[in-house]
Protein backbone atom coordinates (compact mmCIF):
# COMPACT_ATOMS: atom_id res chain seq x y z
CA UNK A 1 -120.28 53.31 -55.91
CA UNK A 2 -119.20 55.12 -58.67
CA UNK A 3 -121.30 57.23 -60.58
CA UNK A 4 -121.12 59.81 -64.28
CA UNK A 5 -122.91 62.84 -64.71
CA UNK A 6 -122.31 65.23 -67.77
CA UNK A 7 -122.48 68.40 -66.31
CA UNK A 8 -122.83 72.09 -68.62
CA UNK A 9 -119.25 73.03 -67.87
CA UNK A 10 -117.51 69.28 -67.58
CA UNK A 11 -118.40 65.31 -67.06
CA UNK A 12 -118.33 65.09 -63.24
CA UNK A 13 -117.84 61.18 -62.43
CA UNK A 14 -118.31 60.06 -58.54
CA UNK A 15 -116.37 57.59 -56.40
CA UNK A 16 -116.92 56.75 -53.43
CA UNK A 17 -115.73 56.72 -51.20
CA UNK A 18 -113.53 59.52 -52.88
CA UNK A 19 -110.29 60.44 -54.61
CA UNK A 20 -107.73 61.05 -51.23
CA UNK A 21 -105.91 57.84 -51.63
CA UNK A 22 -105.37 57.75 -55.47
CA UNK A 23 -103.06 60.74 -55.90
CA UNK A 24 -100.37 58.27 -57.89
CA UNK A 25 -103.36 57.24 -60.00
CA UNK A 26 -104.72 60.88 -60.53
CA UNK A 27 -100.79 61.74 -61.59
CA UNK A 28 -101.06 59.44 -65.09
CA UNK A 29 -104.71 60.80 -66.20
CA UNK A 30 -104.42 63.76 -67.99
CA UNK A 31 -106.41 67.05 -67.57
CA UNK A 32 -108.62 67.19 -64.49
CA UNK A 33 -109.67 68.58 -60.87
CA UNK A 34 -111.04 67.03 -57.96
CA UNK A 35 -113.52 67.29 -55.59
CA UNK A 36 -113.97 65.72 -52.40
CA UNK A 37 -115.33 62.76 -53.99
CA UNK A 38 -115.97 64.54 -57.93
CA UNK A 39 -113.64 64.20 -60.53
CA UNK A 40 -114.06 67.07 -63.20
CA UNK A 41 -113.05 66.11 -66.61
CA UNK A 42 -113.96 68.62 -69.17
CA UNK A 43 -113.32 66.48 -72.20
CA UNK A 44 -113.17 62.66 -71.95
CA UNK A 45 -110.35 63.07 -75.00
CA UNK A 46 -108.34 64.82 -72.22
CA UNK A 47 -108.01 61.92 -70.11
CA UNK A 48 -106.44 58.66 -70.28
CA UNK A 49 -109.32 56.00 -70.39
CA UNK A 50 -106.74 53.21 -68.93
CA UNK A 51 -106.24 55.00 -66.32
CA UNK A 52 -110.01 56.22 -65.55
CA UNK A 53 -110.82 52.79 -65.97
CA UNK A 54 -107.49 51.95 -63.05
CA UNK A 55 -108.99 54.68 -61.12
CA UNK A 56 -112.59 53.46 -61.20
CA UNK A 57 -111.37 49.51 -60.37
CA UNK A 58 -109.63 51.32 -57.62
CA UNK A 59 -112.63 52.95 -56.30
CA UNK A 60 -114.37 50.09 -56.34
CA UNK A 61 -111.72 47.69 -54.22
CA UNK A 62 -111.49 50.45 -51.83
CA UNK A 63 -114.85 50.52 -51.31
CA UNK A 64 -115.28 47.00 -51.28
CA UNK A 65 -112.88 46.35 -48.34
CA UNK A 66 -114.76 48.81 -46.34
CA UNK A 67 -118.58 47.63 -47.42
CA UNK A 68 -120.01 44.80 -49.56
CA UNK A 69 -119.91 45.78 -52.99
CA UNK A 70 -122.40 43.89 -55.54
CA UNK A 71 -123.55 45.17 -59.36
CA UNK A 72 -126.63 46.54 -59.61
């Protein structure tokens, strides 16, 4: 549920299912936009990794209390 993809203009990452309810999160990162479910980072030295990593862990409980959630 949560996916990377460097892009030509930034590193997109994806969570699903998106970024609406992690707006106190988002505040702490550092440099970035948002999609509806895209985050746009243009440099990964621009960002906090704690609080990607927070943000991804978030993702991934929210998702998880909607749908089962296993690794692949």
């Amino acid at each position: 549920a949560t996916g990377f993809s460097p892009r030509k203009t930034s590193l997109t990452i994806y969570i699903m299912p998106g970024y609406a309810d992690f707006g106190d999160i988002l505040k702490g990162l550092g440099k970035h936009r948002t999609g509806r479910s895209c985050l746009y980072i243009n440099r990964l030295e621009a960002v906090d990794e704690g609080v990607l990593r927070k943000l991804i862990a978030a993702g991934l409980r929210d998702l998880g209390s909607r749908w089962p959630v296993a690794p692949s």
